[in-house]
PDB file of N, CA and C in Angstrom:
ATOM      1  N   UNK A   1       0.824  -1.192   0.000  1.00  0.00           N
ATOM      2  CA  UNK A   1       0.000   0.000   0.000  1.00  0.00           C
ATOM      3  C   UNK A   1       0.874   1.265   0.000  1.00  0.00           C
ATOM      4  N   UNK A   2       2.003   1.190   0.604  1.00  0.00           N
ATOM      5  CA  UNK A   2       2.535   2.381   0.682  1.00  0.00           C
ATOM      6  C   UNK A   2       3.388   2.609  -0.383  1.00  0.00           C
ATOM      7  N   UNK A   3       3.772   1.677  -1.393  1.00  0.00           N
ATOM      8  CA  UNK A   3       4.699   1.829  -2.587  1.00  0.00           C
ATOM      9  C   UNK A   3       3.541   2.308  -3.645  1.00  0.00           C
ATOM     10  N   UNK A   4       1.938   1.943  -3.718  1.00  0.00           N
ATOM     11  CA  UNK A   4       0.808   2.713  -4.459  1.00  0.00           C
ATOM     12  C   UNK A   4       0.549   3.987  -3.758  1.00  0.00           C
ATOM     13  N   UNK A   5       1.174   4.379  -2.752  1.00  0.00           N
ATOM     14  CA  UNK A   5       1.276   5.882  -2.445  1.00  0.00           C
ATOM     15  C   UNK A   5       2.189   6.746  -2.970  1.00  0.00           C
ATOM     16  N   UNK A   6       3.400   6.015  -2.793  1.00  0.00           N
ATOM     17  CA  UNK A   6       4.073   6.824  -3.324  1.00  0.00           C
ATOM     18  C   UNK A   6       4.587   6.677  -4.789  1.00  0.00           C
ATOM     19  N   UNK A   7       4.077   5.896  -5.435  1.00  0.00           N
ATOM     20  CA  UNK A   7       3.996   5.758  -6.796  1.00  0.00           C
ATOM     21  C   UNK A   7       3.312   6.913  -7.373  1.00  0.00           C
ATOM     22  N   UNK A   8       1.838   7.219  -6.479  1.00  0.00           N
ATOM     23  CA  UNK A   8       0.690   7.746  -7.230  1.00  0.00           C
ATOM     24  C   UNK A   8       1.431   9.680  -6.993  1.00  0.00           C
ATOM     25  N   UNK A   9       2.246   9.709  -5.739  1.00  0.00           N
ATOM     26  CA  UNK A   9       2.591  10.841  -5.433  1.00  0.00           C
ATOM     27  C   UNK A   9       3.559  11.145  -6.855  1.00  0.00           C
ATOM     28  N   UNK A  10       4.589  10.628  -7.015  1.00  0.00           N
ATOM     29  CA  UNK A  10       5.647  10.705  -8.073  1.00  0.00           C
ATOM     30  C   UNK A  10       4.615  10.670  -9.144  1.00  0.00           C
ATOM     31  N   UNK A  11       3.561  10.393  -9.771  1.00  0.00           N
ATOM     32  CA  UNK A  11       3.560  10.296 -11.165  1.00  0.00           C
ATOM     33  C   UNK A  11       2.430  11.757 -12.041  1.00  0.00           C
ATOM     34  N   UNK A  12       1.720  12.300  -9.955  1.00  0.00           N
ATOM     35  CA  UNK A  12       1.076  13.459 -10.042  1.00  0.00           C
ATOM     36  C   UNK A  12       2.194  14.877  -9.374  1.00  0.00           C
ATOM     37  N   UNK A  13       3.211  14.494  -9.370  1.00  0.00           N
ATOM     38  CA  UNK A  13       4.254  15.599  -8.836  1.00  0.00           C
ATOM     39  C   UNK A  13       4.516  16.771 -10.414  1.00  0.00           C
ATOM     40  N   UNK A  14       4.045  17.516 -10.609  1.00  0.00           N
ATOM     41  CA  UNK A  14       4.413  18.197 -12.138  1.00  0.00           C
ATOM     42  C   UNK A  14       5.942  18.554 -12.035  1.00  0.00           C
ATOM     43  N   UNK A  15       6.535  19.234 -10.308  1.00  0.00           N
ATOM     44  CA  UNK A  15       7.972  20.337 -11.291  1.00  0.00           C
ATOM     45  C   UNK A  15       8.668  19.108 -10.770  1.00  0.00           C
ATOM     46  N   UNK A  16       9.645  19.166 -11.707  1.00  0.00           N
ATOM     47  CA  UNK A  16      11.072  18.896 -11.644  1.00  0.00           C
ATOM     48  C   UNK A  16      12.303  19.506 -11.993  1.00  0.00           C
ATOM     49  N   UNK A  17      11.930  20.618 -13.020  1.00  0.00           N
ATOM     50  CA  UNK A  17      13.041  21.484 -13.406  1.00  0.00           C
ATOM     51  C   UNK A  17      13.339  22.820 -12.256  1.00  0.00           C
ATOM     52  N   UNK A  18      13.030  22.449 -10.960  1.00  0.00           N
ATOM     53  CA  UNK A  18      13.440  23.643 -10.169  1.00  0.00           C
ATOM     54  C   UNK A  18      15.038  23.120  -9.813  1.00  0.00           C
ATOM     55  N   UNK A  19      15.679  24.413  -9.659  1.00  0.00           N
ATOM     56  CA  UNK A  19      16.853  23.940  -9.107  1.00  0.00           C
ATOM     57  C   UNK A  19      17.086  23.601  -7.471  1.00  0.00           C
ATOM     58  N   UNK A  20      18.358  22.775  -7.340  1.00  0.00           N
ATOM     59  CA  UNK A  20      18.262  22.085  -5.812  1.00  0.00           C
ATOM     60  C   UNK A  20      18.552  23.851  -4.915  1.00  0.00           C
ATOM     61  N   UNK A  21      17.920  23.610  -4.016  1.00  0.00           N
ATOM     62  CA  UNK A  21      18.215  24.952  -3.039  1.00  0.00           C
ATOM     63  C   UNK A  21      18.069  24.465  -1.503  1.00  0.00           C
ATOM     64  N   UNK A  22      18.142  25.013  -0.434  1.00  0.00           N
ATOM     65  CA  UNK A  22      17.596  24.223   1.002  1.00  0.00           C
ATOM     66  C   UNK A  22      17.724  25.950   1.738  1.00  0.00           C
ATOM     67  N   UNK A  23      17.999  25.697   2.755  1.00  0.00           N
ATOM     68  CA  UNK A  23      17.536  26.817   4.142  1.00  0.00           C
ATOM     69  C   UNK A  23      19.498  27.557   4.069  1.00  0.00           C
ATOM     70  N   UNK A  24      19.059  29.056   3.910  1.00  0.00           N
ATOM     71  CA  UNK A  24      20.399  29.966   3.647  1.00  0.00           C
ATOM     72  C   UNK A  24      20.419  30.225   2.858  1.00  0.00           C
ATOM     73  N   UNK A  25      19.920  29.641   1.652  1.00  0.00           N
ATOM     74  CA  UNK A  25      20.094  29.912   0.312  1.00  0.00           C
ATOM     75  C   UNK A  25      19.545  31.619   0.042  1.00  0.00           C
ATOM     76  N   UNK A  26      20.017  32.174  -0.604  1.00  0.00           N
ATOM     77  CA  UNK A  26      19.303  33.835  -1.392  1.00  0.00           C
ATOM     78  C   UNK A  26      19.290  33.458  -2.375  1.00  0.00           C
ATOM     79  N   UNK A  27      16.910  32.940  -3.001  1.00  0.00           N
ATOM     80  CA  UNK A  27      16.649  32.861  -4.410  1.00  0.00           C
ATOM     81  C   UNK A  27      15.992  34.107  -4.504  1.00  0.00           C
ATOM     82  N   UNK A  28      15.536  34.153  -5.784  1.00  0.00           N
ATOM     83  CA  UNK A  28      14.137  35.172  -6.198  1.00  0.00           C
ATOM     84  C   UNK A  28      13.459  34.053  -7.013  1.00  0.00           C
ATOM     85  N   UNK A  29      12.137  34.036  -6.253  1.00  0.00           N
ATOM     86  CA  UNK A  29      11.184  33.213  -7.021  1.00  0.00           C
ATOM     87  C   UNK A  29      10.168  33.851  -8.032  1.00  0.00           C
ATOM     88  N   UNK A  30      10.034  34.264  -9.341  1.00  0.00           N
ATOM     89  CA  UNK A  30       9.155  34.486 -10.208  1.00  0.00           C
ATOM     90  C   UNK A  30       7.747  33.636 -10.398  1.00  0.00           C
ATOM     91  N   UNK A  31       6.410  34.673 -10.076  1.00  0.00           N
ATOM     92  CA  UNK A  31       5.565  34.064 -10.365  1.00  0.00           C
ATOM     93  C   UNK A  31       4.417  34.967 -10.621  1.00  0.00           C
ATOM     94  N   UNK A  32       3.291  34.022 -11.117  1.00  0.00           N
ATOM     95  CA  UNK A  32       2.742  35.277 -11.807  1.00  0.00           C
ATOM     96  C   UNK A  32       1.217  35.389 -11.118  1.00  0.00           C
ATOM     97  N   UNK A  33       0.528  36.765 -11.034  1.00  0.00           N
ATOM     98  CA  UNK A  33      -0.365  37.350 -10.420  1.00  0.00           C
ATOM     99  C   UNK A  33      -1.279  37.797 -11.251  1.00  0.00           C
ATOM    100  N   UNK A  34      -2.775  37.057 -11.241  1.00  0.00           N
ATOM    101  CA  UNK A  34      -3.491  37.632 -12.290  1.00  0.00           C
ATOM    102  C   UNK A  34      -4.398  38.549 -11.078  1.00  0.00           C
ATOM    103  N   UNK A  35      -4.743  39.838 -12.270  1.00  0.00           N
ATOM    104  CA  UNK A  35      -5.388  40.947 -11.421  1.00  0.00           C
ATOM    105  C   UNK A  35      -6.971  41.078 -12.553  1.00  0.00           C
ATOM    106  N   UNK A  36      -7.845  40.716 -11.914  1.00  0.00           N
ATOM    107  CA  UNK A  36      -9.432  40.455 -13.293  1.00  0.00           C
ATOM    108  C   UNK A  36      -8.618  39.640 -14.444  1.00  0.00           C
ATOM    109  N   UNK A  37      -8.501  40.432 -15.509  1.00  0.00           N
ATOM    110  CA  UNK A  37      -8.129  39.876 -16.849  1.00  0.00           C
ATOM    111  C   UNK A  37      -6.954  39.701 -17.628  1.00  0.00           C
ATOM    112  N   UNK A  38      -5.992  40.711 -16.365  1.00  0.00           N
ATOM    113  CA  UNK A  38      -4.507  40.633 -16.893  1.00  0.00           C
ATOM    114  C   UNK A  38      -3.758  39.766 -16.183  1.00  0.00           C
ATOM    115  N   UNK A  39      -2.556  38.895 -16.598  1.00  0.00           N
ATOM    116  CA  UNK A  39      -1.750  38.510 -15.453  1.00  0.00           C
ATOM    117  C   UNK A  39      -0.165  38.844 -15.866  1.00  0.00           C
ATOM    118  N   UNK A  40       0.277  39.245 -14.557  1.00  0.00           N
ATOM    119  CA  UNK A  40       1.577  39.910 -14.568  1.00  0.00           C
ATOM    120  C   UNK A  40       2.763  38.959 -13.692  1.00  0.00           C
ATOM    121  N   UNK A  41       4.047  39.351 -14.013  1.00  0.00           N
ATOM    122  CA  UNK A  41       5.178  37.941 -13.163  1.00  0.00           C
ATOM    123  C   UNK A  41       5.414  39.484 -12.459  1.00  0.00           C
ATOM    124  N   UNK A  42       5.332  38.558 -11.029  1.00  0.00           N
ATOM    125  CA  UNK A  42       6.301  39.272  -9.687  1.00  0.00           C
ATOM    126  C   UNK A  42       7.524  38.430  -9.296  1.00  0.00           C
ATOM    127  N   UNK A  43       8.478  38.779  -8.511  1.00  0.00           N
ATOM    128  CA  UNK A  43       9.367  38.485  -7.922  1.00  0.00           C
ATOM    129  C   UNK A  43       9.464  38.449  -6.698  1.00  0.00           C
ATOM    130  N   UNK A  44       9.792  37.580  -5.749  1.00  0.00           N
ATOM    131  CA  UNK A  44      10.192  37.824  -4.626  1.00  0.00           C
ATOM    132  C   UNK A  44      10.992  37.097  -4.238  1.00  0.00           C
ATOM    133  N   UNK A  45      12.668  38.278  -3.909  1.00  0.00           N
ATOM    134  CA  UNK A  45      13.541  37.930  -3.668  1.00  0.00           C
ATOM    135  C   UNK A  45      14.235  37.691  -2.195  1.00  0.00           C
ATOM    136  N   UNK A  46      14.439  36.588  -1.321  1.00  0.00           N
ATOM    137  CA  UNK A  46      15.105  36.653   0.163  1.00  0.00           C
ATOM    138  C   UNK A  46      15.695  35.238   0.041  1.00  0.00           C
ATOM    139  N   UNK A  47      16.008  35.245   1.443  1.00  0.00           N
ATOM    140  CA  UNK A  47      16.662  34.008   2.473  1.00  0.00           C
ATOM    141  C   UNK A  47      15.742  32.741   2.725  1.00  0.00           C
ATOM    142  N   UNK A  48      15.751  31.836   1.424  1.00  0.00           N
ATOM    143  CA  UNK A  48      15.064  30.500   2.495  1.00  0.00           C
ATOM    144  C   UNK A  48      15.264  30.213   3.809  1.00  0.00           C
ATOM    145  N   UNK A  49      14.036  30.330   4.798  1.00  0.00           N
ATOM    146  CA  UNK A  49      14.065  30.069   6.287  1.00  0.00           C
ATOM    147  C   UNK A  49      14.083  28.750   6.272  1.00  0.00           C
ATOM    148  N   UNK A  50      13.006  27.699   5.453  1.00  0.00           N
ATOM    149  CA  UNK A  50      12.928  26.448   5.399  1.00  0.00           C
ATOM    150  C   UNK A  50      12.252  25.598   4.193  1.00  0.00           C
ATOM    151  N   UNK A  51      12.823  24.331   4.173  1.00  0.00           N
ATOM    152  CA  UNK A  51      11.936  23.496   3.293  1.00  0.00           C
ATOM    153  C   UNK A  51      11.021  22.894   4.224  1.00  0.00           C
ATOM    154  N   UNK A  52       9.716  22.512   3.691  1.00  0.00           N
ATOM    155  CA  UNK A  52       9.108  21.270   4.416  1.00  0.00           C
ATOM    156  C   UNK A  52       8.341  20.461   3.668  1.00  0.00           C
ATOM    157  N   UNK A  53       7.699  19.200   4.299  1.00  0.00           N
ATOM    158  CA  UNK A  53       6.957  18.015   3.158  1.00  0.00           C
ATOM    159  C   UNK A  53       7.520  17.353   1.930  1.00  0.00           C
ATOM    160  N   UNK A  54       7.034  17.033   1.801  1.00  0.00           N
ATOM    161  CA  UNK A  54       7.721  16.282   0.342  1.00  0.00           C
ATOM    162  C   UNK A  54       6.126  15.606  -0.797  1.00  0.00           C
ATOM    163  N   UNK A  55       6.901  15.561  -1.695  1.00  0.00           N
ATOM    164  CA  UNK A  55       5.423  15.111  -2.654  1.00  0.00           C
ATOM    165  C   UNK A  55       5.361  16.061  -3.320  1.00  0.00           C
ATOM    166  N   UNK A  56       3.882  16.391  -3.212  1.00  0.00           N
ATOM    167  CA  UNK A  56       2.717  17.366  -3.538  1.00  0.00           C
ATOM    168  C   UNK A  56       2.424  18.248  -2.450  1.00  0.00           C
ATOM    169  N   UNK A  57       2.935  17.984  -1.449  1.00  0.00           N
ATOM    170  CA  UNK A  57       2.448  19.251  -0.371  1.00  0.00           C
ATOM    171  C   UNK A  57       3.988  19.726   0.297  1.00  0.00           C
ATOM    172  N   UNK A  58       4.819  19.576  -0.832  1.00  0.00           N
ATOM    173  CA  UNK A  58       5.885  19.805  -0.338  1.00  0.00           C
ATOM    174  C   UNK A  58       6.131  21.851  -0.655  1.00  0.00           C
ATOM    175  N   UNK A  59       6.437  22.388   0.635  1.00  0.00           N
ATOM    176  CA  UNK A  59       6.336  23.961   0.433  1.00  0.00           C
ATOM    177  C   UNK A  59       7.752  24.591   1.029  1.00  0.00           C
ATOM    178  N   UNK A  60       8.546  26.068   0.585  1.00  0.00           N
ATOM    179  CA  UNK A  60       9.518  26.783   0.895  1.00  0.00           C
ATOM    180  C   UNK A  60       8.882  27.735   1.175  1.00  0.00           C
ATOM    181  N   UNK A  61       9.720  28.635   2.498  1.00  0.00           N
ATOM    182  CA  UNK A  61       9.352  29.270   3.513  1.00  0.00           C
ATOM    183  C   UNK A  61      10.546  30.710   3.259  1.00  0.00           C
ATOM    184  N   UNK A  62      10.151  31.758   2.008  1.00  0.00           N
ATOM    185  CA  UNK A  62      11.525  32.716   2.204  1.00  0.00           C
ATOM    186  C   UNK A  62      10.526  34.207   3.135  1.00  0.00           C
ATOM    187  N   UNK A  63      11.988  34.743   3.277  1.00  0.00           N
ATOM    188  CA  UNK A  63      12.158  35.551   4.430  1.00  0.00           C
ATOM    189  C   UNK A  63      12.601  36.902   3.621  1.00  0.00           C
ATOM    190  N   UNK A  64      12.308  37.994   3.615  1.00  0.00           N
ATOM    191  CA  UNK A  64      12.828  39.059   3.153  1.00  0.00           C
ATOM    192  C   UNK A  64      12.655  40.292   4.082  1.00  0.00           C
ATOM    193  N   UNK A  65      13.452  41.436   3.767  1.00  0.00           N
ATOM    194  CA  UNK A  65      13.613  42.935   4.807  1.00  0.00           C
ATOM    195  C   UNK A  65      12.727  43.916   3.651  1.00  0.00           C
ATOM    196  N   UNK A  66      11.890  44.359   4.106  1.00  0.00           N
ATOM    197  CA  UNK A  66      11.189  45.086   3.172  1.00  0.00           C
ATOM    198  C   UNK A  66      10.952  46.248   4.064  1.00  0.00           C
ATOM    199  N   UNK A  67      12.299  46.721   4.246  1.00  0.00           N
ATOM    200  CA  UNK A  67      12.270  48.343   4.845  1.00  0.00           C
ATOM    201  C   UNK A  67      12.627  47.922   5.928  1.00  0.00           C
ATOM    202  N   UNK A  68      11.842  48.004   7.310  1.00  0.00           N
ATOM    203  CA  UNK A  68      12.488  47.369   8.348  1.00  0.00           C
ATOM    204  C   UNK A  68      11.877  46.123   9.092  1.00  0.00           C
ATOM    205  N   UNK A  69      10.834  46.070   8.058  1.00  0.00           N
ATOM    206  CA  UNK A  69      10.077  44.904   8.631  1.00  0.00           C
ATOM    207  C   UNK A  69      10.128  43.595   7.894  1.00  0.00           C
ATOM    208  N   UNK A  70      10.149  42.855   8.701  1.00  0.00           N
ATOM    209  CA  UNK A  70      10.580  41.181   7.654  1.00  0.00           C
ATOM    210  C   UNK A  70       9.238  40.859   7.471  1.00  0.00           C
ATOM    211  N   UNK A  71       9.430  40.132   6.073  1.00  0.00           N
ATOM    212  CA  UNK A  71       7.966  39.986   5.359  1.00  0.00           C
ATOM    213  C   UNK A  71       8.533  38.409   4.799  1.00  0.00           C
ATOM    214  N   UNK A  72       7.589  37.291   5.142  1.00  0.00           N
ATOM    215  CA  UNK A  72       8.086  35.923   4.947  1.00  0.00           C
ATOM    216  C   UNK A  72       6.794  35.545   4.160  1.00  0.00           C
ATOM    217  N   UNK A  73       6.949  34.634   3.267  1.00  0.00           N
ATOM    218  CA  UNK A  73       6.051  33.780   2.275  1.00  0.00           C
ATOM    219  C   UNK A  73       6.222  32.609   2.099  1.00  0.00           C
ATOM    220  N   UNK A  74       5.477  31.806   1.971  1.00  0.00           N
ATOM    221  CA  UNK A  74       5.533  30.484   2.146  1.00  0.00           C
ATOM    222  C   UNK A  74       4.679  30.089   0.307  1.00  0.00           C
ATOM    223  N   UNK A  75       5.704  29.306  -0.052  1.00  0.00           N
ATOM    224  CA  UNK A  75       5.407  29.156  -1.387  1.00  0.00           C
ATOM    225  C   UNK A  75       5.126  27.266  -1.675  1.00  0.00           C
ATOM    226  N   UNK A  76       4.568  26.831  -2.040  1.00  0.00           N
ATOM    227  CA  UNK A  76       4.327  25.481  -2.579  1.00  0.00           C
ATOM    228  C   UNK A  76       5.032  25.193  -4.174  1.00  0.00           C
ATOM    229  N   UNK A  77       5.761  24.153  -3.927  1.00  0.00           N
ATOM    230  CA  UNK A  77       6.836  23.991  -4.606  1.00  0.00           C
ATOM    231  C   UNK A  77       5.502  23.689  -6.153  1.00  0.00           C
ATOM    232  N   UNK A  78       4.692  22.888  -5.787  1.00  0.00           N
ATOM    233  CA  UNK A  78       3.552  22.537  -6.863  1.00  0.00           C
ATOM    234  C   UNK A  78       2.962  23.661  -7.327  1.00  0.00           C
ATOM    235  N   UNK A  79       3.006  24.869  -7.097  1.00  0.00           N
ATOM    236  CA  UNK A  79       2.576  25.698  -7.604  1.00  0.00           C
ATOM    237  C   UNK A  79       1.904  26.328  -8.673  1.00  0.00           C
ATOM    238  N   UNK A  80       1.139  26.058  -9.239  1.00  0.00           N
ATOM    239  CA  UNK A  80       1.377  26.400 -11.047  1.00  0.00           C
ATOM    240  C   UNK A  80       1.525  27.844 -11.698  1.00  0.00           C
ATOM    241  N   UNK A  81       1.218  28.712 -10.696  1.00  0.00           N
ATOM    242  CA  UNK A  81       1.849  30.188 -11.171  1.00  0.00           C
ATOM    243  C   UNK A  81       3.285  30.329 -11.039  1.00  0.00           C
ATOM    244  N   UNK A  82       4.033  29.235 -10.432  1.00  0.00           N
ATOM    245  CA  UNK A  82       5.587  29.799 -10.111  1.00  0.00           C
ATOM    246  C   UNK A  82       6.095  29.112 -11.550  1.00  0.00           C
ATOM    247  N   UNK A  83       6.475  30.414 -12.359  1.00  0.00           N
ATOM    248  CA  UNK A  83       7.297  30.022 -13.375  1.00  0.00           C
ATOM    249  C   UNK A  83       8.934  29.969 -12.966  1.00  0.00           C
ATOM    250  N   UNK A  84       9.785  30.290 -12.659  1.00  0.00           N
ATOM    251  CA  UNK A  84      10.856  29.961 -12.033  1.00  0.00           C
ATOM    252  C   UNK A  84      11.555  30.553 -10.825  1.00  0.00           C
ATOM    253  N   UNK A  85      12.649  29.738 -10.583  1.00  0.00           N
ATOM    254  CA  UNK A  85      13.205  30.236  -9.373  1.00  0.00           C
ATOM    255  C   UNK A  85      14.927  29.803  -9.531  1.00  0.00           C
ATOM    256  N   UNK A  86      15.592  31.605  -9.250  1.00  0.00           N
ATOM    257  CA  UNK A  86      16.629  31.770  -9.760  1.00  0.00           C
ATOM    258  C   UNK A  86      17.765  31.293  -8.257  1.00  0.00           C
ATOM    259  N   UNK A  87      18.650  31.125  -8.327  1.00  0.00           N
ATOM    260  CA  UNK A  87      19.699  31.046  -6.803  1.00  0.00           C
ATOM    261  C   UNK A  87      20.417  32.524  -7.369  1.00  0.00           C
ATOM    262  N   UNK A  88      20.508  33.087  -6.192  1.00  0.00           N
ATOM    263  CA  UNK A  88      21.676  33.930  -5.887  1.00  0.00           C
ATOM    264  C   UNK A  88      22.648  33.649  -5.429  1.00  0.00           C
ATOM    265  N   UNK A  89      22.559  33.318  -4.172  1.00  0.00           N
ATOM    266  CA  UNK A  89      24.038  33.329  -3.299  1.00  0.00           C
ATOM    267  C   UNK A  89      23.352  31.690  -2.957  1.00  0.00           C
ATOM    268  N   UNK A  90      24.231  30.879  -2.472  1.00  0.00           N
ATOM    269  CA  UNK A  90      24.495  29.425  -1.783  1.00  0.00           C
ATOM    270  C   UNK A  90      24.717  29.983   0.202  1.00  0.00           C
ATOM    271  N   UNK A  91      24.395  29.855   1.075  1.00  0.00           N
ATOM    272  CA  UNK A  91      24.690  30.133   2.351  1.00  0.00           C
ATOM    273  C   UNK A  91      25.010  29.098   3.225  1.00  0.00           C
ATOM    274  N   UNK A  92      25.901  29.212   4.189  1.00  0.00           N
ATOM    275  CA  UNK A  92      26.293  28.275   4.687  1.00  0.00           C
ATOM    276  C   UNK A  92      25.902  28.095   6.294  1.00  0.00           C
ATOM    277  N   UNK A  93      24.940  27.380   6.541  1.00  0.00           N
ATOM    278  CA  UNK A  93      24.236  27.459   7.803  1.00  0.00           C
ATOM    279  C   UNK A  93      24.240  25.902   8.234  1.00  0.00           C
ATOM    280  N   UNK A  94      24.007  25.313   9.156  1.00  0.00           N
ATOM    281  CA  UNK A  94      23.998  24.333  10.418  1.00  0.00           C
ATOM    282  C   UNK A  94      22.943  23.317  10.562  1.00  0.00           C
ATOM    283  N   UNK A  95      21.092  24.456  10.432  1.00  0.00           N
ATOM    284  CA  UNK A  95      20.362  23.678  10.515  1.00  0.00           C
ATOM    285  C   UNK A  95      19.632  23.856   9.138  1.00  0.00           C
ATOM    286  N   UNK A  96      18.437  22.566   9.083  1.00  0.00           N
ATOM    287  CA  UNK A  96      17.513  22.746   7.983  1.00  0.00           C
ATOM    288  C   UNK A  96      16.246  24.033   8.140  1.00  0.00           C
ATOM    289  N   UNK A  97      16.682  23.821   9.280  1.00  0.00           N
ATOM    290  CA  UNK A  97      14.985  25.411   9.542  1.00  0.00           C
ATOM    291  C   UNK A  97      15.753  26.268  10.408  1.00  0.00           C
ATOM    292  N   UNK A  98      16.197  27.636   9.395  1.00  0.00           N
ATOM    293  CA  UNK A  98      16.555  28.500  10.273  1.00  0.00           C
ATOM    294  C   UNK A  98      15.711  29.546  10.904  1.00  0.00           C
ATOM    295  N   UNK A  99      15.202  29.112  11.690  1.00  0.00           N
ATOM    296  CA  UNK A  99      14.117  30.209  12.858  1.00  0.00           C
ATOM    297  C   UNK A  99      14.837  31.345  13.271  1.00  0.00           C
ATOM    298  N   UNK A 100      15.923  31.042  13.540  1.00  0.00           N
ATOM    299  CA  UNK A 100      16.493  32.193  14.490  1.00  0.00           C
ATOM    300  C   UNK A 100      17.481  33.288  14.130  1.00  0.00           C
ATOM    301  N   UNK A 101      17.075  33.140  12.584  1.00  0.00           N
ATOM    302  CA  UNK A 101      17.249  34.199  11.768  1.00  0.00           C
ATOM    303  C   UNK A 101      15.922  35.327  11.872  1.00  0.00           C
ATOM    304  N   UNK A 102      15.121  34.572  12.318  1.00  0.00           N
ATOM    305  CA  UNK A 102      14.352  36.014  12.133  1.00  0.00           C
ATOM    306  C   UNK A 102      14.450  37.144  13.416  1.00  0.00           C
ATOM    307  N   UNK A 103      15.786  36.650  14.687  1.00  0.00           N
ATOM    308  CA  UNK A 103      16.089  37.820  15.154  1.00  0.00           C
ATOM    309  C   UNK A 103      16.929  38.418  15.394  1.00  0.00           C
ATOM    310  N   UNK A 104      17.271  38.163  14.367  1.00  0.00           N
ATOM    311  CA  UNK A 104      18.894  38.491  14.004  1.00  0.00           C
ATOM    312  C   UNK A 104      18.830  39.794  12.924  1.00  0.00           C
ATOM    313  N   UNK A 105      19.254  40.690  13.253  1.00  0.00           N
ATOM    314  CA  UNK A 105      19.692  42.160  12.868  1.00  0.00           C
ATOM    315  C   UNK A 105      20.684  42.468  12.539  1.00  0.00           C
ATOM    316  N   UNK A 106      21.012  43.343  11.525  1.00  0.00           N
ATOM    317  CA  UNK A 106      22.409  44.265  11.248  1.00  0.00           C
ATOM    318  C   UNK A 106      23.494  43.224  10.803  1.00  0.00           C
ATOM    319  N   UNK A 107      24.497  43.357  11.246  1.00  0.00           N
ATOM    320  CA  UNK A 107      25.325  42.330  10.421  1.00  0.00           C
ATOM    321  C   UNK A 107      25.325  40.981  10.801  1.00  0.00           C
ATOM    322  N   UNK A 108      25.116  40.217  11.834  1.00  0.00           N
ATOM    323  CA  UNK A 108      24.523  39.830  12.819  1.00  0.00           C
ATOM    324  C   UNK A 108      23.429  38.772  11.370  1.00  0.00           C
ATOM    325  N   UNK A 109      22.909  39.520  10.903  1.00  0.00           N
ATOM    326  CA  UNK A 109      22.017  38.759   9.582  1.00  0.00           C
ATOM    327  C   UNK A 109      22.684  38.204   8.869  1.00  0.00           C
ATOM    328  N   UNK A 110      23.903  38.449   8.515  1.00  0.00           N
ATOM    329  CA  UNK A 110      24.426  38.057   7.480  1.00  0.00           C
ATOM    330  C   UNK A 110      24.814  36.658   7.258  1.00  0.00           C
ATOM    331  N   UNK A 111      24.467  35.984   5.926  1.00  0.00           N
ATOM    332  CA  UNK A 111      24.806  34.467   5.986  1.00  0.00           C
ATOM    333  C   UNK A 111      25.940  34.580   5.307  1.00  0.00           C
ATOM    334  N   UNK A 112      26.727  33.808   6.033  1.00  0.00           N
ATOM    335  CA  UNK A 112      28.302  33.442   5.142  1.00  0.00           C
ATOM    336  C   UNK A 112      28.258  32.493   3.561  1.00  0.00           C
ATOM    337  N   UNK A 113      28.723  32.390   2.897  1.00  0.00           N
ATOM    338  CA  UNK A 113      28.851  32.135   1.220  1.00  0.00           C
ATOM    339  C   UNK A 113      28.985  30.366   1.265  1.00  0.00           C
ATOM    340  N   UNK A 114      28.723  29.584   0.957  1.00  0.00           N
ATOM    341  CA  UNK A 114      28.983  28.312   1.115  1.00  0.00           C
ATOM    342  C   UNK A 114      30.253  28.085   0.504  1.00  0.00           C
ATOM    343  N   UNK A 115      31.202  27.305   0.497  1.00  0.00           N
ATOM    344  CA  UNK A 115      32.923  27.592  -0.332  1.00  0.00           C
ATOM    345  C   UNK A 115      32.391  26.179  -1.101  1.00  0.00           C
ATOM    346  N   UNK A 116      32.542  26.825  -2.562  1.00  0.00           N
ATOM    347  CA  UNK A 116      32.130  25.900  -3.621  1.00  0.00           C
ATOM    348  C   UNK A 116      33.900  25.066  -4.176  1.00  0.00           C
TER     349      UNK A 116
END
């Protein structure tokens, strides 16, 4: 039963062309916003806080400074408005869910570069 679960998960999963990313990473995710009859691509660029789930309910959690207030979004990897998602920087952090970035200020924020 559980190999017809996860069979049925893999064969209704649509993306695969996202690139690998995890928690530290700086992407900008492009996606698009219909307003009545038009639809337009936004961006939103920060710090993955976290991955979670897997499958179809598998979702990323980014974090951004939008003036002085942090503004976080939680995006579903299944998405069908997210047309892509770019990497910026690679970061080099400890855990898979970084929480305790969100009280962290000033330089103090800063994630170190992963050494490729």
């Amino acid at each position: 039963m559980a190999d017809l679960m996860k069979f049925v998960k893999d064969e209704f999963v649509t993306r695969k062309d996202l690139p690998e990313f995890g928690a530290g990473d700086t992407i900008t995710v492009f996606y698009e916003i219909s307003e009545g009859e038009k639809t337009r691509t936004q961006f939103f660029k920060g710090v993955v806080i976290q991955r979670r789930g897997s499958g179809n309910t598998e979702t990323f959690t980014i974090r951004k400074m939008s003036g002085a207030i942090g503004v976080e979004r939680i995006f579903p990897v299944n998405l069908p408005a997210l047309q892509k998602i770019e990497i910026n920087k690679k970061g080099a952090v400890r855990r898979a869910r970084i929480f305790y970035f969100r009280q962290l200020t000033g330089k103090k924020a800063k994630i170190r570069d992963k050494r490729r």
